[in-house]
Protein backbone atom coordinates (compact mmCIF):
# COMPACT_ATOMS: atom_id res chain seq x y z
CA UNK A 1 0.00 0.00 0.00
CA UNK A 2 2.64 2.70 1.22
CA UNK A 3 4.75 1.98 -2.34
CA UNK A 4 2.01 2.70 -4.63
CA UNK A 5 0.96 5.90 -2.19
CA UNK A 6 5.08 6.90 -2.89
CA UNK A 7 5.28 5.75 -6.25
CA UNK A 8 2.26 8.40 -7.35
CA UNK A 9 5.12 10.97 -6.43
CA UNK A 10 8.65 9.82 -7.13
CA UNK A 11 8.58 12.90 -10.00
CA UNK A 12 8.19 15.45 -6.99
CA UNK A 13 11.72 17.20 -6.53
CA UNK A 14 11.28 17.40 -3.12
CA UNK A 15 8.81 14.87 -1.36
CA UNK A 16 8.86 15.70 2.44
CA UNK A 17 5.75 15.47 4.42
CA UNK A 18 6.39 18.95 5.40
CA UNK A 19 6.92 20.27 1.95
CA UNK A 20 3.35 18.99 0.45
CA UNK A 21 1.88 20.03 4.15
CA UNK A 22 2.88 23.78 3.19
CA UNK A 23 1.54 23.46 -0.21
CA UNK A 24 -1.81 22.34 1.18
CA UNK A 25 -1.22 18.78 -0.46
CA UNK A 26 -2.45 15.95 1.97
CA UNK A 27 -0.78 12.98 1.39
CA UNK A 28 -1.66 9.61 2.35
CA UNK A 29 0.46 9.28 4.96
CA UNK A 30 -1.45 12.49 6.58
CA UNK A 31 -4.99 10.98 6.00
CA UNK A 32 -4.03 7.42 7.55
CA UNK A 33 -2.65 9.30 10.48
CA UNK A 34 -5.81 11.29 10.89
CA UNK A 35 -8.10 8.15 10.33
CA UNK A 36 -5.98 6.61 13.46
CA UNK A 37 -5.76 9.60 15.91
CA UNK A 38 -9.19 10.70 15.45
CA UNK A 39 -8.72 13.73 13.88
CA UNK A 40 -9.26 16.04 11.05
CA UNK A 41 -7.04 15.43 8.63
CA UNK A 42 -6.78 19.06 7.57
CA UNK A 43 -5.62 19.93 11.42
CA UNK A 44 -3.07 16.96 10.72
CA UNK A 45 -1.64 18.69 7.23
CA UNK A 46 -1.67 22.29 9.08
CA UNK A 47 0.26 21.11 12.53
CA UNK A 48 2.82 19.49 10.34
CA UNK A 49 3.39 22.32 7.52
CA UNK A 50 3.64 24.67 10.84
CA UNK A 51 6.24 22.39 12.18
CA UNK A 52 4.07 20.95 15.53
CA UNK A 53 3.87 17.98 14.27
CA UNK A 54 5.90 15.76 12.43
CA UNK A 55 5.41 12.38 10.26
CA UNK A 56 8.73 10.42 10.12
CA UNK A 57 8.29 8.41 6.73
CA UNK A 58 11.23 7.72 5.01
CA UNK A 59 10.18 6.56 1.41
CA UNK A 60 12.43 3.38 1.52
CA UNK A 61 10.86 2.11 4.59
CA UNK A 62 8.01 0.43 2.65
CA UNK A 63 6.31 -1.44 4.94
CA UNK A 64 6.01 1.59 7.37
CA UNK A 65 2.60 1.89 9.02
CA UNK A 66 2.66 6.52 9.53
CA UNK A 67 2.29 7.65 12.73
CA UNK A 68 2.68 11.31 14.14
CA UNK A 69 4.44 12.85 16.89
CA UNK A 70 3.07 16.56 17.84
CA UNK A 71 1.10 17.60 20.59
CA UNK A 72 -2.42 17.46 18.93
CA UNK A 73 -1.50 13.96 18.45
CA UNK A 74 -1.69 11.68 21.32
CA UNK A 75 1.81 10.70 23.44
CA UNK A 76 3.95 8.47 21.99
CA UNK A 77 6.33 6.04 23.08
CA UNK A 78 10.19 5.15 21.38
CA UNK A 79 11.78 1.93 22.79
CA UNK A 80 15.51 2.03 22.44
CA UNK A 81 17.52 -1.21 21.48
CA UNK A 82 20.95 -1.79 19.79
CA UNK A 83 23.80 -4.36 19.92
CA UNK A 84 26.73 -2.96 22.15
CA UNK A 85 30.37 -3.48 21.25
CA UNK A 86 30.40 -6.47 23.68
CA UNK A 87 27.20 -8.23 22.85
CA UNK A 88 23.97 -8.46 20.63
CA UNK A 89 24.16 -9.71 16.92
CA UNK A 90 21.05 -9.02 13.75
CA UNK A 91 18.76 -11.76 15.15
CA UNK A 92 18.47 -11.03 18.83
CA UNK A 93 17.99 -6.91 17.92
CA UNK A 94 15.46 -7.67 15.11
CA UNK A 95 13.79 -10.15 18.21
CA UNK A 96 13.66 -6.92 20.52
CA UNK A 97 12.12 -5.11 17.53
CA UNK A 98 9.61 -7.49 17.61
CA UNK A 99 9.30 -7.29 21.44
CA UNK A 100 9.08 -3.27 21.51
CA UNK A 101 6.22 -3.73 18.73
CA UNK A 102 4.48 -6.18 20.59
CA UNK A 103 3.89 -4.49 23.79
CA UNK A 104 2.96 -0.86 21.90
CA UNK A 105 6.23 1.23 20.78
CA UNK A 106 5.21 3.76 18.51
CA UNK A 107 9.00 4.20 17.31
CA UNK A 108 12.39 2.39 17.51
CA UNK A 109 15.54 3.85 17.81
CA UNK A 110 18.81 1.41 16.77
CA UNK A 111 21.12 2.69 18.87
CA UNK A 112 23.95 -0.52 17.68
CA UNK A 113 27.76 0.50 18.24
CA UNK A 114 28.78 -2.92 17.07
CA UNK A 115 30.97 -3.42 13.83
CA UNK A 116 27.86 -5.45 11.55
CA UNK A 117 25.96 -2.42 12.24
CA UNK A 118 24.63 -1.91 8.62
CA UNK A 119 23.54 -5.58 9.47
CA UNK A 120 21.43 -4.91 12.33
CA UNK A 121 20.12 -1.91 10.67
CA UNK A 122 18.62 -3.69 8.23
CA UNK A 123 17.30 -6.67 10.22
CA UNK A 124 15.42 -4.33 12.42
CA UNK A 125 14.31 -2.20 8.99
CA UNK A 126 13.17 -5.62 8.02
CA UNK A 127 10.72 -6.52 11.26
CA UNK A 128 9.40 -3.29 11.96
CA UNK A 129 5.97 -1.69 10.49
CA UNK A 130 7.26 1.51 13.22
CA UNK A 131 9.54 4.38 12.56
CA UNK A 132 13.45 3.41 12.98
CA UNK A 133 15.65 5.89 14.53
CA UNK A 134 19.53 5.97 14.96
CA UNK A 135 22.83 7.93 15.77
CA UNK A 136 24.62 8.28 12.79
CA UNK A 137 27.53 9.04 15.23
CA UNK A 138 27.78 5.06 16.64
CA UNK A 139 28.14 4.05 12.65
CA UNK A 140 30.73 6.81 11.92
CA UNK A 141 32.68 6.19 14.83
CA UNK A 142 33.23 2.26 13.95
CA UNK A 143 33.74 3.06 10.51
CA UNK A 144 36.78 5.42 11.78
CA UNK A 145 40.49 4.28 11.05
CA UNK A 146 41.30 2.74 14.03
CA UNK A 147 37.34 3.43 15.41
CA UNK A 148 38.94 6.83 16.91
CA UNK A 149 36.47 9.84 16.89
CA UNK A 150 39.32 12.26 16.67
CA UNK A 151 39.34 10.64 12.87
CA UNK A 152 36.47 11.28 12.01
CA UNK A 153 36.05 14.06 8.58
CA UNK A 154 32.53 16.08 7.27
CA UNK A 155 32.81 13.74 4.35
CA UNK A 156 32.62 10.63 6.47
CA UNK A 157 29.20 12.08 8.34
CA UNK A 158 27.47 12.76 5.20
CA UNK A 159 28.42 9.22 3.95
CA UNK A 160 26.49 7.39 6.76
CA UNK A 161 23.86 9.73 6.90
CA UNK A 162 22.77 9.39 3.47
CA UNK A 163 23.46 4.93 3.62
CA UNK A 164 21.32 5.00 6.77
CA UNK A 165 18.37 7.26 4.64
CA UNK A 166 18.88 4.57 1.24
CA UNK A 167 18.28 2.00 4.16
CA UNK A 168 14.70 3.23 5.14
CA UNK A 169 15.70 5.07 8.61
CA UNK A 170 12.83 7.57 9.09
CA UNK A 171 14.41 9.85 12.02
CA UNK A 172 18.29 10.57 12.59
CA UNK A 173 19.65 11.83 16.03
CA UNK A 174 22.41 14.53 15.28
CA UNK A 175 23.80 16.40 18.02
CA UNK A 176 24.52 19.81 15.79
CA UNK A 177 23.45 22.37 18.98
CA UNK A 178 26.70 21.49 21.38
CA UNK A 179 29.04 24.41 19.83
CA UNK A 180 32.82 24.60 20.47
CA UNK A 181 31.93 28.09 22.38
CA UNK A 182 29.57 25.85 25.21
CA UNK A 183 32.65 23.31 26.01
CA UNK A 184 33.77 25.84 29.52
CA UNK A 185 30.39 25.21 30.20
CA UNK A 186 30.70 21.33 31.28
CA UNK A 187 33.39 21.96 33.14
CA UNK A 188 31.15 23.45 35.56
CA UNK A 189 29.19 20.00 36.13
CA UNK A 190 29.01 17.35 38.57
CA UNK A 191 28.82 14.92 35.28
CA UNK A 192 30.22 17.02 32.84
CA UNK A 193 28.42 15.11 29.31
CA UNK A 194 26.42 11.93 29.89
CA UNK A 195 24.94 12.17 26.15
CA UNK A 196 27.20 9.58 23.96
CA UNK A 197 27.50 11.40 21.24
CA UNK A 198 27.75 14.16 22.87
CA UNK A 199 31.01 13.33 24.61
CA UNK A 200 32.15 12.20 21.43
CA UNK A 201 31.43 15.45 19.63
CA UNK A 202 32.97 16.85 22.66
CA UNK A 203 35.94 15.25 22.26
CA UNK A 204 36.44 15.98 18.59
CA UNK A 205 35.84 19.52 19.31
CA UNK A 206 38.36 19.84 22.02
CA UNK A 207 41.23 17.64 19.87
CA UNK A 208 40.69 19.45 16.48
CA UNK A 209 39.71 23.03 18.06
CA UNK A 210 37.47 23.28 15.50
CA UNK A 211 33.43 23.82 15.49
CA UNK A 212 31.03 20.48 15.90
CA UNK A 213 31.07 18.98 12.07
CA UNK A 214 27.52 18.04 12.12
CA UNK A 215 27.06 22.26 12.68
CA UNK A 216 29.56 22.77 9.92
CA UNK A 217 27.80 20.19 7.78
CA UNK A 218 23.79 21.02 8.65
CA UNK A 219 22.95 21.86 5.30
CA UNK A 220 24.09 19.52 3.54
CA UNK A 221 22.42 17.40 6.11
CA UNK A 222 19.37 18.91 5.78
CA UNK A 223 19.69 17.77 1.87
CA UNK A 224 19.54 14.34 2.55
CA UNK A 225 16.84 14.82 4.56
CA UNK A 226 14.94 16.19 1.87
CA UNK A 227 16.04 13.68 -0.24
CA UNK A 228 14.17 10.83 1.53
CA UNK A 229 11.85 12.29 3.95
CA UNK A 230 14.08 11.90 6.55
CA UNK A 231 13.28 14.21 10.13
CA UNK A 232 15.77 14.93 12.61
CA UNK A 233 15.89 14.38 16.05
CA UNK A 234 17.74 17.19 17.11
CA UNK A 235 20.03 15.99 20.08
CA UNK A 236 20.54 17.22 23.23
CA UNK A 237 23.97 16.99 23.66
CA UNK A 238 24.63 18.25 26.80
CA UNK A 239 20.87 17.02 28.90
CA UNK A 240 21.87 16.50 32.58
CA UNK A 241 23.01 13.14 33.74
CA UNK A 242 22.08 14.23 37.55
CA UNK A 243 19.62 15.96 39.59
CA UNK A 244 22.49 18.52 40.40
CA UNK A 245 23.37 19.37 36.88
CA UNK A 246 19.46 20.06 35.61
CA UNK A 247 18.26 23.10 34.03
CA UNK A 248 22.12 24.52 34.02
CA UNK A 249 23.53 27.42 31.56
CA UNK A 250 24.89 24.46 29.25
CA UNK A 251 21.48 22.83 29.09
CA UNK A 252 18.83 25.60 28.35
CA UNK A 253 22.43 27.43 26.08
CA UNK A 254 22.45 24.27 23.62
CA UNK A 255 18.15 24.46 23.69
CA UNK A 256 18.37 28.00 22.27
CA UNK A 257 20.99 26.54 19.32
CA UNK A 258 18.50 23.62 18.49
CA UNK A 259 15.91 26.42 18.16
CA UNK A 260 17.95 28.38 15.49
CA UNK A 261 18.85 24.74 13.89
CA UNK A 262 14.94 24.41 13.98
CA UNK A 263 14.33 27.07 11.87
CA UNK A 264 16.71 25.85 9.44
CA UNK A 265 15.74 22.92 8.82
CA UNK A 266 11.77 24.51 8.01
CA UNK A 267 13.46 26.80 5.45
CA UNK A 268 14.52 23.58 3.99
CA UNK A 269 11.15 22.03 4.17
CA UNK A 270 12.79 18.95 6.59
CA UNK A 271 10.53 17.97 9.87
CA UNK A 272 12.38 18.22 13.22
CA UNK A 273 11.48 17.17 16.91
CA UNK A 274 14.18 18.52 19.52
CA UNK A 275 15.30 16.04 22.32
CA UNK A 276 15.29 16.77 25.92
CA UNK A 277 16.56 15.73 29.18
CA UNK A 278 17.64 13.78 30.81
CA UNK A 279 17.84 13.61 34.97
CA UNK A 280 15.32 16.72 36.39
CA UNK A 281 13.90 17.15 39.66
CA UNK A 282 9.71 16.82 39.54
CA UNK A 283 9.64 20.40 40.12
CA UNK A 284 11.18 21.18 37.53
CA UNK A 285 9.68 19.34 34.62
CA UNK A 286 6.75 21.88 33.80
CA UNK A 287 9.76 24.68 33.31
CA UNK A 288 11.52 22.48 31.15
CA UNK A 289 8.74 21.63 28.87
CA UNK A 290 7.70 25.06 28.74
CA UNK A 291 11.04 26.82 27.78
CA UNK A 292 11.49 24.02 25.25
CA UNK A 293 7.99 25.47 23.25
CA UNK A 294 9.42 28.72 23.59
CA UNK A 295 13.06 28.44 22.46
CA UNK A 296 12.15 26.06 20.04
CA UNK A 297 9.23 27.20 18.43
CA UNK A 298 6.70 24.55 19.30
CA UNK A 299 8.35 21.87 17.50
CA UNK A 300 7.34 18.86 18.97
CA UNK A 301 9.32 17.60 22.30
CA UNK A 302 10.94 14.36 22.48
CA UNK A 303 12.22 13.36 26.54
CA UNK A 304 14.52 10.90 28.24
CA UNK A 305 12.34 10.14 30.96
CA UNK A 306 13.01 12.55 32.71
CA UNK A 307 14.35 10.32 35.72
CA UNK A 308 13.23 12.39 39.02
CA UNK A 309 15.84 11.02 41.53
CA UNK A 310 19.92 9.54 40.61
CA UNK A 311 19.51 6.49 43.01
CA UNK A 312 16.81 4.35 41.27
CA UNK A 313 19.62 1.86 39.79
CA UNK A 314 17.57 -1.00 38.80
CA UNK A 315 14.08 0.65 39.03
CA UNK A 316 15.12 3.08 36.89
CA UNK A 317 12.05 2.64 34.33
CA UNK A 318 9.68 3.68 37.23
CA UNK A 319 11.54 6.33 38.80
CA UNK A 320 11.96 7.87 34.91
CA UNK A 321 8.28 6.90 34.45
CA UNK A 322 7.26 8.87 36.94
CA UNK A 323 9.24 12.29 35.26
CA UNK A 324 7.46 11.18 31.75
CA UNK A 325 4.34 11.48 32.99
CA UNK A 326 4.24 15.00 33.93
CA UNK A 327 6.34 15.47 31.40
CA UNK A 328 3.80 14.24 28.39
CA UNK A 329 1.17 16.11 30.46
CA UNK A 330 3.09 19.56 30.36
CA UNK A 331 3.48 19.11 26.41
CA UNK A 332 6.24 16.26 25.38
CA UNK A 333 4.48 14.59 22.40
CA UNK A 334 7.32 11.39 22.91
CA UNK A 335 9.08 9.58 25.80
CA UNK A 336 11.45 7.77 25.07
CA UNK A 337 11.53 4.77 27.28
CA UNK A 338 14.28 3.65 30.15
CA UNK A 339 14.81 0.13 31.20
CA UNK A 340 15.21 -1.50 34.69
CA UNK A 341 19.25 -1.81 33.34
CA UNK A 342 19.44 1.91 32.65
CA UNK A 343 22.81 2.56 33.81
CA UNK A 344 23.36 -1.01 34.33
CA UNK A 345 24.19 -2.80 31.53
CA UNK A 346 22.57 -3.61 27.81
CA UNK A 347 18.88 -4.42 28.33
CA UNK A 348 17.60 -7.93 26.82
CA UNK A 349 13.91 -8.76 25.70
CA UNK A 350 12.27 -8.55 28.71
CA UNK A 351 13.85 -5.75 30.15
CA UNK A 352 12.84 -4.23 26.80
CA UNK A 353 9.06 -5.13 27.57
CA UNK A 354 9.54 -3.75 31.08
CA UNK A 355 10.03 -0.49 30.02
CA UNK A 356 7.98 -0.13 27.43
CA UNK A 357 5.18 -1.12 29.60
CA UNK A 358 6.28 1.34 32.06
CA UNK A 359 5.84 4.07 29.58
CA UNK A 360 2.55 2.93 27.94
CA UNK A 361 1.23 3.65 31.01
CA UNK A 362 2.89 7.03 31.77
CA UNK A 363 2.01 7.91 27.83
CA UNK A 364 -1.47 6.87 28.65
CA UNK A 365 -1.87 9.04 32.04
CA UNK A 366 -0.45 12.17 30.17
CA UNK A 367 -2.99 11.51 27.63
CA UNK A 368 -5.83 11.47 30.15
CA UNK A 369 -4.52 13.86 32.20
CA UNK A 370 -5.06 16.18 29.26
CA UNK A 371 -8.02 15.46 28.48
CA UNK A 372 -7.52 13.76 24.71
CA UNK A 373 -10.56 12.64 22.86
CA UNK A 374 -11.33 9.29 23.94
CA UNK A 375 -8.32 8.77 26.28
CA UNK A 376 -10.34 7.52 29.04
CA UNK A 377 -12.52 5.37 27.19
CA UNK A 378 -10.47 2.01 27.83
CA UNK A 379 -10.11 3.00 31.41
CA UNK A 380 -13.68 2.91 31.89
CA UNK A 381 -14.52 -0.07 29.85
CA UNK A 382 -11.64 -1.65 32.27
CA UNK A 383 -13.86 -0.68 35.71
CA UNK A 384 -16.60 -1.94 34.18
CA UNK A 385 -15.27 -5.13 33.48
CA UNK A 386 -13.58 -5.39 37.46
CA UNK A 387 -16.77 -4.76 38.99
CA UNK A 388 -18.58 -6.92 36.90
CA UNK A 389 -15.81 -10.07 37.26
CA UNK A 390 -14.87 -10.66 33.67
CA UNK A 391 -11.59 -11.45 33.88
CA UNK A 392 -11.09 -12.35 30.40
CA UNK A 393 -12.20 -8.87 29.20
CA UNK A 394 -9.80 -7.24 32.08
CA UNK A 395 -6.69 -9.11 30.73
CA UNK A 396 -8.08 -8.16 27.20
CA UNK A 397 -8.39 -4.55 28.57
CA UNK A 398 -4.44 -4.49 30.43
CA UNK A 399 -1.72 -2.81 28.72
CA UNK A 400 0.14 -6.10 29.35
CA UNK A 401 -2.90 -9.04 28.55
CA UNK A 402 0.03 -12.18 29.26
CA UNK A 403 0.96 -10.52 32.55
CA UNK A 404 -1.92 -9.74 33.79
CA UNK A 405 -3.22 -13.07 33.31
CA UNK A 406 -0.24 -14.64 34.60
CA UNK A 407 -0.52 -12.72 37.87
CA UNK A 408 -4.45 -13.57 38.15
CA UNK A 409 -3.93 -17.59 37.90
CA UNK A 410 -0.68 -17.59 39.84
CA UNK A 411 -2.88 -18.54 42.63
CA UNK A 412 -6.25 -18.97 40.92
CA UNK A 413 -4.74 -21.80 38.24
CA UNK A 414 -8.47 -23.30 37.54
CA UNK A 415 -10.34 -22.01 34.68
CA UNK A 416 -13.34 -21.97 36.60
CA UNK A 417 -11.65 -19.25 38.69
CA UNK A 418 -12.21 -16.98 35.37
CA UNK A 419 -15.82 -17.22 35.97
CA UNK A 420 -15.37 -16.15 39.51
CA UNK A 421 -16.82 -13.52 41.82
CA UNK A 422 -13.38 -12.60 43.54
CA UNK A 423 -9.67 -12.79 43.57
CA UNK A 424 -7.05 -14.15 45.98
CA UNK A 425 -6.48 -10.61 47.44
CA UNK A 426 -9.99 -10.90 49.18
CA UNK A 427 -11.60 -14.33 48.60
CA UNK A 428 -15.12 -14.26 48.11
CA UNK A 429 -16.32 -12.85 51.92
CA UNK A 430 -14.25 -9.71 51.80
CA UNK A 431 -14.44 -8.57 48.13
CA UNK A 432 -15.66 -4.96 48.13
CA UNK A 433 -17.15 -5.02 44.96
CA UNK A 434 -19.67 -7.79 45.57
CA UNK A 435 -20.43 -5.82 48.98
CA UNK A 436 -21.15 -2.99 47.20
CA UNK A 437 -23.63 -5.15 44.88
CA UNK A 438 -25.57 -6.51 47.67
CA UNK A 439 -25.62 -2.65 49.23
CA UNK A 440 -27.01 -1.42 45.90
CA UNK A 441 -29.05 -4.33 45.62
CA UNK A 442 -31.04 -3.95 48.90
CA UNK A 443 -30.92 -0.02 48.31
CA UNK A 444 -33.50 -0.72 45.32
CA UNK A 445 -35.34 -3.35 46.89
CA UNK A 446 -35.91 -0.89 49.87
């Protein structure tokens, strides 16, 4: 379906969702996302041509299903996964694909710094009907004579870039707002740059005392973009890594850049969503959305976490859970999801499903929380179906159907326990609910 709906305009010179969006064209990709959110597709061409709301759709990912991230769209979720240096090979990535689709992520970002790269790339490419998302920085770096940043030339960036767009890779990560002039700037940090390629940018910067290349090269990035409907995910170089380092001169200084890259990359007719921290005290999250709107002109926001507290090591899906939350309900349109290993080590399948679980519900809350069309609607159908003791239709209803049924017949094995008028948490003396019946029961007959 999506290859005829591209092959209708492989004559366009420029075939961008944002470019037909601002000639009041929309595309199929625009009218299936409308059809799925609920909305008008007219407010869906307008948020995107104004840059609130992008479609990441490259035209060689053909199997693509669109979706949209913006903030008249409803919160979206991006589970990372990647093979380190040390382990993870093409199958067991393209199985964690399959994993992060199964349980509800809305994107994927590869994040592989592992030599078959271009391998796993396409194995993931292969499985997934979602957006893909990468660093072009992990690929460069390996590629590098002796896989040394310091060697690492313009030509060599625009080289990957444009082999990861041929491959179908619908949203690239560049981290073109950490300037040579903001480097003093870490110094004043508890932990200095946490952001990978970041530090590596950081480190070219400092070696070759010369400006960040992806800066020096942004236009000719922003060419390839518009070559394959490719958006950028403007990184956040320098997002704190701590509680202590949040909302710093180095933080909101690189923000500001991303918002002049922002309007760059319009002029150019490329879409753009701006990353954002990071580690942020609760109280701190509505500023941090907010300032992001301002300096960055509405383009949509897309957050790590943010984790609230630096000492959830092994919890740290709920303790940046809780951050997304308020964070989707202040304005991010994405959260981009944190395992229980964050910090710890290189999450496997389940620790995959873990945190994307953990973030469908935080997604979900934000969603309510402001209100969206229909956002409560499965809630409701969910109390309906506890007070009424279908079980079936509450796993049915659960973000996680297999886990909520496992936890149900963990004690209740019998299948005539699914027919049942109360759980092991109560029995069937204590259960409030069918107290409640027989209250509302004699209420009517009295």
């Amino acid at each position: 379906m999506r290859t005829e709906w591209i092959g209708k305009r492989l004559n366009d010179r420029v075939r961008t969702q944002m470019a037909y969006a601002k000639k009041g064209v929309i595309t199929e990709e625009m009218s299936y996302v409308a059809a799925v959110e609920g909305l008008d597709s007219e407010l869906i061409r307008s948020e995107v041509a104004r840059g609130r709301m992008i479609i990441p759709a490259n035209i060689n990912h053909k199997r693509l299903k669109p979706m949209a991230i913006g903030l008249a769209a409803r919160c979206k979720i991006n589970a990372n996964i990647g093979a380190s240096a040390l382990l993870g090979d093409p199958a067991s990535e393209a199985q964690k694909a399959c994993v992060s689709l199964k349980y509800g992520a809305d994107t994927i970002m590869d994040l592989s710094v592992c030599r078959n790269a271009d391998d796993v790339r396409e194995a993931v490419i292969g499985v997934s009907d979602a957006p893909i998302g990468t660093v072009p920085m992990y690929q460069i770096v390996q590629d590098a004579k002796n896989q040394d940043p310091l060697n690492v030339s313009i030509d060599d960036i625009l080289r990957a870039v444009e082999k990861q767009a041929k491959q179908g890779v619908s949203y690239f990560t560049i981290h073109a707002g950490f300037l040579r002039r903001l480097l003093p700037l870490v110094a004043k940090r508890k932990m200095g740059v946490v952001s990978r390629g970041g530090s590596l940018i950081g480190a070219w910067m400092s070696e070759h005392k010369a400006e960040n290349p992806f800066f020096t090269a942004y236009d000719d990035i922003l060419e390839i973009c518009r070559a394959y409907d490719a958006s950028l995910s403007l990184g956040d170089s320098l997002r704190p890594g701590c509680l202590a380092d949040a909302s710093d001169e180095a933080q909101l200084e690189e923000l500001k850049i991303l918002g002049d890259l922002t309007l760059r990359a319009w002029e150019k007719e490329v879409q753009v969503m701006i990353e954002g921290p990071g580690h942020i005290p609760l109280n701190q999250i509505e500023y941090n959305m907010k300032i992001e709107r301002r300096y960055c002109h509405d383009a949509p926001f897309y957050v790590l976490g943010p984790l609230v507290t630096d000492i959830g090591a092994g919890y740290d899906h709920i303790s940046s859970a809780i951050g997304a939350t308020l964070a989707g309900m202040h304005g991010a349109a994405m959260l981009c999801y944190v395992t229980p290993k964050e910090h710890l080590g290189l999450p496997n399948a389940n620790d995959v499903r873990e945190g994307i679980i953990a973030y469908k519900i935080a997604a979900h809350s934000a969603d309510v929380a402001r209100g969206r069309k229909g956002a409560r609607d499965r809630d409701d159908l969910m109390s309906e179906a506890r007070f009424n003791f279908d079980w079936n239709r509450q796993f049915e209803l659960a973000l996680d159907s297999e886990r909520a049924k496992e936890y149900h017949d963990e004690t209740l094995p019998n299948d005539s326990f699914k027919s049942a008028e109360f759980c092991s948490m109560c029995g069937p003396k204590f259960c409030a609910y069918k107290i409640s019946k027989s209250l509302s029961e004699k209420h009517e007959r009295d």
